[in-house]
N, C-alpha and C. Protein backbone atom coordinates (compact mmCIF):
# COMPACT_ATOMS: atom_id res chain seq x y z
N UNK A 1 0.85 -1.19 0.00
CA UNK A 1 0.00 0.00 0.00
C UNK A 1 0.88 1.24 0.00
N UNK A 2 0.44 2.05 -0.65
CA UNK A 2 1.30 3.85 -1.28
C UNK A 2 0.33 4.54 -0.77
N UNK A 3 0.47 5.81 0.60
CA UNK A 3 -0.20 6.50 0.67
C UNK A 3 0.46 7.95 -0.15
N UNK A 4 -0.35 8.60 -0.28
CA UNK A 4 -0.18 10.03 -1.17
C UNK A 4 -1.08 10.94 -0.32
N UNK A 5 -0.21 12.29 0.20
CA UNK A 5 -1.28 13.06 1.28
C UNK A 5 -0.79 14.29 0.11
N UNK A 6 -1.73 15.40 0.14
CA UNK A 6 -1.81 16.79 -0.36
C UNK A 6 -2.81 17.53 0.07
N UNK A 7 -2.46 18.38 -0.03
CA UNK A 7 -3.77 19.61 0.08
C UNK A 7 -3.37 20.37 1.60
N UNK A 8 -2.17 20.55 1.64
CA UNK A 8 -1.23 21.46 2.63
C UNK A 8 -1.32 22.69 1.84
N UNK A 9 -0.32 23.74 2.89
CA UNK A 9 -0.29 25.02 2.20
C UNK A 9 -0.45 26.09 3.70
N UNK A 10 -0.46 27.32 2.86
CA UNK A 10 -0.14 28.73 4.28
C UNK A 10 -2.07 29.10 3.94
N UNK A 11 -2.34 28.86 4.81
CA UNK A 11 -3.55 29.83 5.14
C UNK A 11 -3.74 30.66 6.27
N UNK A 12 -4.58 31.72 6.66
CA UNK A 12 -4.90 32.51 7.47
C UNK A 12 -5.59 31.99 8.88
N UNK A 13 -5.43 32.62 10.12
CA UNK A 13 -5.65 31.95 11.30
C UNK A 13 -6.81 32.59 10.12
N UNK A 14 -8.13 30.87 10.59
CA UNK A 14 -10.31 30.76 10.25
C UNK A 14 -9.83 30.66 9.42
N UNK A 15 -9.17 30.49 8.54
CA UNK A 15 -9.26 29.54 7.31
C UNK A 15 -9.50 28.16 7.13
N UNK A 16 -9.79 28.02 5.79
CA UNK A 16 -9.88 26.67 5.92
C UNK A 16 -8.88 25.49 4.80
N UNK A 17 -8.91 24.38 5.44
CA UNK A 17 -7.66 23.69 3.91
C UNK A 17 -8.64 22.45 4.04
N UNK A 18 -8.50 21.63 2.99
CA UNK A 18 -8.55 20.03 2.77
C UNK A 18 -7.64 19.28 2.16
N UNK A 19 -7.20 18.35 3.37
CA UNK A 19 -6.17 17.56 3.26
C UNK A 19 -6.88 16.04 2.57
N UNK A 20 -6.09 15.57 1.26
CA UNK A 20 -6.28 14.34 0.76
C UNK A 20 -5.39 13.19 0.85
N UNK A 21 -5.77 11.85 1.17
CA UNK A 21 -4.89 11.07 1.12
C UNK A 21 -5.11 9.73 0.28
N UNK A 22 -4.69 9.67 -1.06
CA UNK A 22 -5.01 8.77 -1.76
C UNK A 22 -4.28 7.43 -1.25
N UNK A 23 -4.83 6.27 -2.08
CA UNK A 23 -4.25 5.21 -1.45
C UNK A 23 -3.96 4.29 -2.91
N UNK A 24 -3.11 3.42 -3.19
CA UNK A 24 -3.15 2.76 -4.32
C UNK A 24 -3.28 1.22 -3.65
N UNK A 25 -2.83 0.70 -4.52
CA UNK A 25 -3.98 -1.04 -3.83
C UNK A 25 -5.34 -1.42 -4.17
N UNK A 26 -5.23 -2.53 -3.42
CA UNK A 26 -6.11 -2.79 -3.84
C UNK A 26 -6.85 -2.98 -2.35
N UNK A 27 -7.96 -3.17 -1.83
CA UNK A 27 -8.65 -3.38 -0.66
C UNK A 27 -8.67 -2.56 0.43
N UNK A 28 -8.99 -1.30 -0.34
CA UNK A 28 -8.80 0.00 0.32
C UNK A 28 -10.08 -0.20 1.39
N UNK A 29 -11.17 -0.72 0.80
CA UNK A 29 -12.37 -0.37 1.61
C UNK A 29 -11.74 -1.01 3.11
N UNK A 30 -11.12 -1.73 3.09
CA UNK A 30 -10.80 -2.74 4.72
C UNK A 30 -10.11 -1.82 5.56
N UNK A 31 -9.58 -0.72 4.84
CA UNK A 31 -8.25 0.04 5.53
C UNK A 31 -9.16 1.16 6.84
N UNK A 32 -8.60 0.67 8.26
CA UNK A 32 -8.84 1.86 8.90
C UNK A 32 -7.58 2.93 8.75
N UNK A 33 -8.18 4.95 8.48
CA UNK A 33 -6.86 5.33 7.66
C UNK A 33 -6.83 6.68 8.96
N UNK A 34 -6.00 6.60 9.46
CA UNK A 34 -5.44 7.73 10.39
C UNK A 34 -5.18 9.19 9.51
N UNK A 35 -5.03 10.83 10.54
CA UNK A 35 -4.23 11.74 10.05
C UNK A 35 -3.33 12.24 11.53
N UNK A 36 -2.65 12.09 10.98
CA UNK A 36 -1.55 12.28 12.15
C UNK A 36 -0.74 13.86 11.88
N UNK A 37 -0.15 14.43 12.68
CA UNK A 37 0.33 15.74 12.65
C UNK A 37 1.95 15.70 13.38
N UNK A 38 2.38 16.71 12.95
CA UNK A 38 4.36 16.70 14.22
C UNK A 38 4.79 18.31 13.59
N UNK A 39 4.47 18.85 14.67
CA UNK A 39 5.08 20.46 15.01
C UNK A 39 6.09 20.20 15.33
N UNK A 40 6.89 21.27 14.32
CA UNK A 40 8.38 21.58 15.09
C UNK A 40 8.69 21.40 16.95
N UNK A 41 9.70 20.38 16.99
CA UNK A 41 10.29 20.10 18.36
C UNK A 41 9.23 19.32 19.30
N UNK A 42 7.79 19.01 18.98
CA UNK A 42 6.69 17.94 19.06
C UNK A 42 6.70 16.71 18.82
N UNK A 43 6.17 15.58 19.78
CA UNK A 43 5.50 14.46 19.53
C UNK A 43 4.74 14.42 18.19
N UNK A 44 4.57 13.58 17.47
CA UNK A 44 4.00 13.17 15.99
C UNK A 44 2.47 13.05 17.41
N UNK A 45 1.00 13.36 16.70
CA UNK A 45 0.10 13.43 17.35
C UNK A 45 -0.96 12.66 16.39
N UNK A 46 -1.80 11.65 16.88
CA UNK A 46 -2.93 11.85 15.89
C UNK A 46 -3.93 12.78 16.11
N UNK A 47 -4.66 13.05 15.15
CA UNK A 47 -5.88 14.10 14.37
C UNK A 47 -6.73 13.70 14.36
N UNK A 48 -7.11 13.32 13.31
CA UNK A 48 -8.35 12.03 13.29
C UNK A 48 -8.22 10.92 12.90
N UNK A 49 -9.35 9.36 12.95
CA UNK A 49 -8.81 8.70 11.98
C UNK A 49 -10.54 8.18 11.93
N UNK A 50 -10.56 7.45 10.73
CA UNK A 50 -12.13 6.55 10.33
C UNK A 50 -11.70 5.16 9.75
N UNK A 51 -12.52 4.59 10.09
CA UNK A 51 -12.93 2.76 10.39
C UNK A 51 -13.41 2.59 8.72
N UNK A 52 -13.13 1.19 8.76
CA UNK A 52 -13.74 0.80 7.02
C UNK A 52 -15.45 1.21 7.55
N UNK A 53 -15.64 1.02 8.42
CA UNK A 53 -17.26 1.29 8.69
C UNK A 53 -17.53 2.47 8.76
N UNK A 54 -16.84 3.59 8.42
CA UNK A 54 -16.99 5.12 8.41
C UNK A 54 -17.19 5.37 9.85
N UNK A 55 -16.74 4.84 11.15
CA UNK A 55 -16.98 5.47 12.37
C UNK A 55 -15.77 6.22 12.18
N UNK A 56 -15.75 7.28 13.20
CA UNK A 56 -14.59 9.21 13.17
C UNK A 56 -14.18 8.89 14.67
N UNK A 57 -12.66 9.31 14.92
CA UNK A 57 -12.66 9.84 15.61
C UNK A 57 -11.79 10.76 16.00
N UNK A 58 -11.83 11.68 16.83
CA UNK A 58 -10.90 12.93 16.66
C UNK A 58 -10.33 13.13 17.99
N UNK A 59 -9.26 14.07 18.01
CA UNK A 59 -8.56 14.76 18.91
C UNK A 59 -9.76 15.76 19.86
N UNK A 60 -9.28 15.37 21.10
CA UNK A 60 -10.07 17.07 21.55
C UNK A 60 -9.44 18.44 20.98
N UNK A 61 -8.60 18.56 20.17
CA UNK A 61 -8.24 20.04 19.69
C UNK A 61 -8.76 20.08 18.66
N UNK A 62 -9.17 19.53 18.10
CA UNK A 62 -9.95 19.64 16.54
C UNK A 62 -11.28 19.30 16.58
N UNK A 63 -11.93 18.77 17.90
CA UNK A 63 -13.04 18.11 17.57
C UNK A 63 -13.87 19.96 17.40
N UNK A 64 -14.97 19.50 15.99
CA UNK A 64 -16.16 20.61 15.90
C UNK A 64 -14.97 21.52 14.70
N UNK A 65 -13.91 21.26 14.35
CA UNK A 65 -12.97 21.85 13.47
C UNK A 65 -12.82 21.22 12.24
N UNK A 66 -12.62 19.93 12.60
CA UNK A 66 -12.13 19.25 11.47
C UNK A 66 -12.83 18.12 11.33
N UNK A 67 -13.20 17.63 9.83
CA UNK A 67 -13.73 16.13 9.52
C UNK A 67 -13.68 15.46 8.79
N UNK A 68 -13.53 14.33 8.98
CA UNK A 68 -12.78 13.42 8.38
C UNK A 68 -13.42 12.52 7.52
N UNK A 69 -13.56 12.25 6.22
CA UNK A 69 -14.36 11.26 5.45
C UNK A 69 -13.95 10.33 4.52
N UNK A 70 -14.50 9.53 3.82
CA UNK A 70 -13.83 8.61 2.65
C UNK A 70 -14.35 8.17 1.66
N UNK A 71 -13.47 8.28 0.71
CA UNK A 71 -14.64 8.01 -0.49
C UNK A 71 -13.99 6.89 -1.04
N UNK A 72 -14.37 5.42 -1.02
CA UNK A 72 -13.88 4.03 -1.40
C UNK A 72 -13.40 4.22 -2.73
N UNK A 73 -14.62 4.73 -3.78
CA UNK A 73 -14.54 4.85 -5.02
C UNK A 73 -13.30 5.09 -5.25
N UNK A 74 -13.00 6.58 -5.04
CA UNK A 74 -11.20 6.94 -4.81
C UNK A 74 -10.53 6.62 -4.48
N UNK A 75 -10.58 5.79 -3.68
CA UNK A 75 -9.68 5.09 -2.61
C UNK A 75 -8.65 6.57 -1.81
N UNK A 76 -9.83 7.59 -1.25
CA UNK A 76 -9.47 8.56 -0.42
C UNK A 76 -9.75 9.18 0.33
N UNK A 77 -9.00 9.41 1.58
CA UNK A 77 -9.69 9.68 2.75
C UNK A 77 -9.04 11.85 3.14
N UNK A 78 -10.53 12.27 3.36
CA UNK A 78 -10.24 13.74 3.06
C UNK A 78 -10.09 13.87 4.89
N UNK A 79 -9.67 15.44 5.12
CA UNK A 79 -9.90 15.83 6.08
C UNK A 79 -9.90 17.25 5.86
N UNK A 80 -11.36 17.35 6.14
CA UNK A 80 -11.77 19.11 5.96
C UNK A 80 -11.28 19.78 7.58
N UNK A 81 -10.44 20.65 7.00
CA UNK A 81 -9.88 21.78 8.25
C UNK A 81 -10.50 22.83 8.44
N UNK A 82 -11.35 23.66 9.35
CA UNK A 82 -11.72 24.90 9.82
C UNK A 82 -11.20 25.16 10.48
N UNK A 83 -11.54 26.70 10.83
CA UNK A 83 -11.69 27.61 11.82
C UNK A 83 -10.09 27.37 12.62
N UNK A 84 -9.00 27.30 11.43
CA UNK A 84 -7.47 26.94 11.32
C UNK A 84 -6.76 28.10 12.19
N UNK A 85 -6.26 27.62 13.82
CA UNK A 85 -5.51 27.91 14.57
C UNK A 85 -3.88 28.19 14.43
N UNK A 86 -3.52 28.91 14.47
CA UNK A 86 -1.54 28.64 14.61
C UNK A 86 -1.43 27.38 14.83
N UNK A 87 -1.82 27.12 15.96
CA UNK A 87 -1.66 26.06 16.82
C UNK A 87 -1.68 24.72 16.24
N UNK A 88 -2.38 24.60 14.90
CA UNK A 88 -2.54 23.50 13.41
C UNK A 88 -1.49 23.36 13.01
N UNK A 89 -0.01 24.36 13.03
CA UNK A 89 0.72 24.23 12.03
C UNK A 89 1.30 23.25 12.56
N UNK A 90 2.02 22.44 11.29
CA UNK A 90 2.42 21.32 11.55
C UNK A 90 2.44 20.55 10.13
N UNK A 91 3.58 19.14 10.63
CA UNK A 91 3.16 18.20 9.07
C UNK A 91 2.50 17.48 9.22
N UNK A 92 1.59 17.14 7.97
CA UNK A 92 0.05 16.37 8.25
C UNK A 92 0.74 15.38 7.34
N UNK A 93 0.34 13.84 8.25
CA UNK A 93 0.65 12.58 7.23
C UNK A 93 -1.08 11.88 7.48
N UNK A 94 -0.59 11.04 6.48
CA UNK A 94 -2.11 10.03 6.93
C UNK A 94 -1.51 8.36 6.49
N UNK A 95 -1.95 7.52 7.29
CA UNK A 95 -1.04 6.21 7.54
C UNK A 95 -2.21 5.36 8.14
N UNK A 96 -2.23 4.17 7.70
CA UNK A 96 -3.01 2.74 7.54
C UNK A 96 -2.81 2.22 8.86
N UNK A 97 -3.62 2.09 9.84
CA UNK A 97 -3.66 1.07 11.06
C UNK A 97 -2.97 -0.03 11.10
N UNK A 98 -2.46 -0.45 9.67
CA UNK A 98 -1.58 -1.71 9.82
C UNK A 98 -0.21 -0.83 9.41
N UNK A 99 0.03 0.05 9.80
CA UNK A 99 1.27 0.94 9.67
C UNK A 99 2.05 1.68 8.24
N UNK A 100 1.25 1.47 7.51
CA UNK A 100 1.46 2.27 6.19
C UNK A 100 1.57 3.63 6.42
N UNK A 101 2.94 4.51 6.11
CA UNK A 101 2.84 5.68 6.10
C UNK A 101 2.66 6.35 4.40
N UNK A 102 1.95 7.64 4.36
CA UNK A 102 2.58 8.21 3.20
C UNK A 102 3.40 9.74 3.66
N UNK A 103 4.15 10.48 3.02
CA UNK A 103 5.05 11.27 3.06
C UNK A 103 3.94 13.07 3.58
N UNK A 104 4.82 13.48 4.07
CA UNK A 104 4.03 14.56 4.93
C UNK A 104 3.57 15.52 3.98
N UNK A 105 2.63 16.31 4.22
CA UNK A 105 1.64 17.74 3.59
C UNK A 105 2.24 19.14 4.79
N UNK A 106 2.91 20.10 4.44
CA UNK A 106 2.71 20.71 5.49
C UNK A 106 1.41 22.11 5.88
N UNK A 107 0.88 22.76 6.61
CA UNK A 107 0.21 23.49 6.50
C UNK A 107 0.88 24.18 7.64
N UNK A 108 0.75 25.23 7.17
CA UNK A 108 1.24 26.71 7.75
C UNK A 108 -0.19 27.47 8.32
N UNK A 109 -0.43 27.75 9.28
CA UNK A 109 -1.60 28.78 9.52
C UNK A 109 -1.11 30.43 10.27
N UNK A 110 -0.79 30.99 9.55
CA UNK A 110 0.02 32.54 9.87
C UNK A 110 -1.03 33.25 9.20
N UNK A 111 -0.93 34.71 9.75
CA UNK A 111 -0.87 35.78 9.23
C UNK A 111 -0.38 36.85 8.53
């Protein structure tokens, strides 16, 4: 399994980004798919992650901010960002419960 994350970038503190993480393979639908984060001089943190059964679940710093969905068809799992804190910046990966990483997205939230 190849994860592929994008949809990083500098936005404004209340902005908003969507982070994508494609997957290649085959038997994507089985995959529970994490988003994980790591600020400069930080622990790597998870964000959110969703179940092949579409159950969510999130961080208390993001919960009511951010959400997390999947679309099989694509074999891709989004994560819509709001109401984007400083406190967000960081590199966003997204990685397979059976330990598949793909390569980091970063997002910047400055002014």
């Amino acid at each position: 399994v190849q994860l592929q994350a994008s949809g990083g970038g500098l936005v404004q503190p209340g902005g908003s980004l969507r982070l994508s993480c494609v997957a290649s393979g085959s038997d994507f639908d089985y995959y529970a798919i994490g988003w994980f984060r790591q600020a400069p001089g930080k622990e790597r943190e998870m964000v959110s992650c969703i179940s092949s059964s579409h159950s969510t679940g999130y961080a208390d710093s993001v919960k009511g901010r951010f959400t997390i969905s999947r679309d099989n068809a694509k074999n891709t799992v989004y994560l819509q960002m709001n109401s984007l804190k400083p406190e967000d910046t960081a590199v966003y990966y997204c990685a397979t419960a059976s330990g598949y990483w793909g390569q980091g997205t970063q997002v910047t939230v400055s002014s």
